[in-house]
Protein backbone atom coordinates (compact mmCIF):
# COMPACT_ATOMS: atom_id res chain seq x y z
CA UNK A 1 79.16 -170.29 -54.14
CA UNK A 2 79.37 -167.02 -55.42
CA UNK A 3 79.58 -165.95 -58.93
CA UNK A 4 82.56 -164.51 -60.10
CA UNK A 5 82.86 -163.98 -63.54
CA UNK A 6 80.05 -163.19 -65.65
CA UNK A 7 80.66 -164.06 -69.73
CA UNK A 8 79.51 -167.07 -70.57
CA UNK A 9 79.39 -168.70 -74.23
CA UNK A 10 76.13 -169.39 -76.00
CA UNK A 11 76.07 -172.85 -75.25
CA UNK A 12 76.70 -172.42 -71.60
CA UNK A 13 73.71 -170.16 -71.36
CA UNK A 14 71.29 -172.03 -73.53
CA UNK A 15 72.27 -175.23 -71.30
CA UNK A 16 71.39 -173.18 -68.04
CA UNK A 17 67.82 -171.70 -69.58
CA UNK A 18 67.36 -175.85 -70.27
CA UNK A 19 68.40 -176.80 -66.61
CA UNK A 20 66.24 -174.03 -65.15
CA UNK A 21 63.45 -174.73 -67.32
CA UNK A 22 63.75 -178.36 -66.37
CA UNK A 23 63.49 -177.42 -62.26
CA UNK A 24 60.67 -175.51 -63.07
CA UNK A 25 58.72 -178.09 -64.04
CA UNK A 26 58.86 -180.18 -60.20
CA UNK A 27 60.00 -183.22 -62.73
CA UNK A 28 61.38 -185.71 -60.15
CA UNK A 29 64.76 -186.24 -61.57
CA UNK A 30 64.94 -182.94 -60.07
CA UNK A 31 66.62 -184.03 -57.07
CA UNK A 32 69.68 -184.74 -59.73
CA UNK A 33 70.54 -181.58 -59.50
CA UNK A 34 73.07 -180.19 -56.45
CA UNK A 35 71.49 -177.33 -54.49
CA UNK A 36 74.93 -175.80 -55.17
CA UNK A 37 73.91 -176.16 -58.92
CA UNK A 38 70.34 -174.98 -59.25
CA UNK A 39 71.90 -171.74 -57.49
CA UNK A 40 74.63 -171.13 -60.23
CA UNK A 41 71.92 -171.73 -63.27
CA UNK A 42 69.12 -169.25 -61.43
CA UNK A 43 72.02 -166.90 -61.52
CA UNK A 44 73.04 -167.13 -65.06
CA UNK A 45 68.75 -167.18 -66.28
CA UNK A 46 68.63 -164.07 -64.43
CA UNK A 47 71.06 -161.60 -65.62
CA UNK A 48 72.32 -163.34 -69.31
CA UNK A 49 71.21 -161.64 -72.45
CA UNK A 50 71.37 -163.52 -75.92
CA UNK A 51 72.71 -161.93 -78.90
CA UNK A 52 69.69 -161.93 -81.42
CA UNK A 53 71.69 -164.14 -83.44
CA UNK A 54 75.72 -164.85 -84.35
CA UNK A 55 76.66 -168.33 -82.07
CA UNK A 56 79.76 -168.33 -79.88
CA UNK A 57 79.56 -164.54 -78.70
CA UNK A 58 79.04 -164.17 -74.78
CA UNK A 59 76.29 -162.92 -72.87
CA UNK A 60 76.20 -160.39 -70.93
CA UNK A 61 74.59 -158.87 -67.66
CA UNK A 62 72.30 -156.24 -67.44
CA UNK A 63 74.68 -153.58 -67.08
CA UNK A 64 76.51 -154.41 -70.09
CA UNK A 65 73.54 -154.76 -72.15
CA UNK A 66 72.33 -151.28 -71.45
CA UNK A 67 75.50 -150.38 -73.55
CA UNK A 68 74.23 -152.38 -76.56
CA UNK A 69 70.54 -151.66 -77.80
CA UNK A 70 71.08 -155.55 -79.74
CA UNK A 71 70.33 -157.38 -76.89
CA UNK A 72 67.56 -158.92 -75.71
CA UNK A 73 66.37 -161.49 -72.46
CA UNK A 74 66.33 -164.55 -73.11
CA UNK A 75 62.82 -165.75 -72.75
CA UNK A 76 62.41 -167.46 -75.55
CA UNK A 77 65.13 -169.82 -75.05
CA UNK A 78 65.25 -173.56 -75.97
CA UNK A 79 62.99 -175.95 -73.91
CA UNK A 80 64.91 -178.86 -72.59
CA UNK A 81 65.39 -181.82 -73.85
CA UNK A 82 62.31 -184.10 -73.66
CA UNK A 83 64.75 -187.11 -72.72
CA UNK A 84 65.34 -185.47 -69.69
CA UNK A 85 62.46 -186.94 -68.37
CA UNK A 86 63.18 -190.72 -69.00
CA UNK A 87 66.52 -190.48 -69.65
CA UNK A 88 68.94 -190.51 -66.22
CA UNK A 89 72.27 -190.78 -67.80
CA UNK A 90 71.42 -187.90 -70.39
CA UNK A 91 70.17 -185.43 -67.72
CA UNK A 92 73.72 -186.42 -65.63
CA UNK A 93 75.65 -185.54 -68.59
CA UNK A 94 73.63 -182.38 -69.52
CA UNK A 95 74.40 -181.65 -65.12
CA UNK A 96 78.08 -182.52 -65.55
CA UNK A 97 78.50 -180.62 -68.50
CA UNK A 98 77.42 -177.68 -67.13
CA UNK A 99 79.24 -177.85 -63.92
CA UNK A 100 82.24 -178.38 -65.76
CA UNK A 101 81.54 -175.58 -68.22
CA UNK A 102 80.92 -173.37 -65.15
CA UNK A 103 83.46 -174.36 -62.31
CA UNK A 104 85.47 -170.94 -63.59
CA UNK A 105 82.50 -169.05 -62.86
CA UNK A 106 82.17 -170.02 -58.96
CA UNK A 107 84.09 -168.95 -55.85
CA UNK A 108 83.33 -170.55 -52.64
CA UNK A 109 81.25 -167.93 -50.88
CA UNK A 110 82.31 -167.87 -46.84
């Protein structure tokens, strides 16, 4: 899948800095996560920007931050949720949410 559109709400891209953060750790509910997935969140933790504050604007990419000296990364974002870790149903719902909150995003690459 290839990314097609790049403004995502706040939500959206403090759910994917959760997701990726939660990969990164090698947790083994892990494998809950579509290959097809993890590719779309990587995408979106490397090139969003977060507001410094004000909810329900979009980020941006890179190139449109370097219009706007008010941005910054997002490395600081949110940890996930510690439930995560015990907590199937809750990490399917955080997965679902996101893929639902993202579908307009994709294009099938090919």
């Amino acid at each position: 899948r290839v990314l097609i559109n790049l403004a995502v709400n706040r939500k959206v891209a403090i759910l994917a800095y959760q997701l990726n953060d939660f990969i990164s750790t090698g947790h083994n509910f892990g494998h809950l996560i579509p290959d097809s997935t993890k590719q779309v969140i990587e995408e979106l933790a490397r090139k969003y920007f977060r507001p410094p504050s004000s909810t329900g604007q979009t980020f941006l990419t890179g190139a449109r931050r370097a219009r706007s000296s008010s941005l910054e990364p997002i490395s600081e974002a949110p940890s996930w949720p510690s439930d995560w870790a015990v907590d199937k149903p809750l990490l399917r719902k955080a997965i679902k949410d996101f893929e639902q909150a993202t579908q307009h995003l994709t294009a099938p690459s090919g």
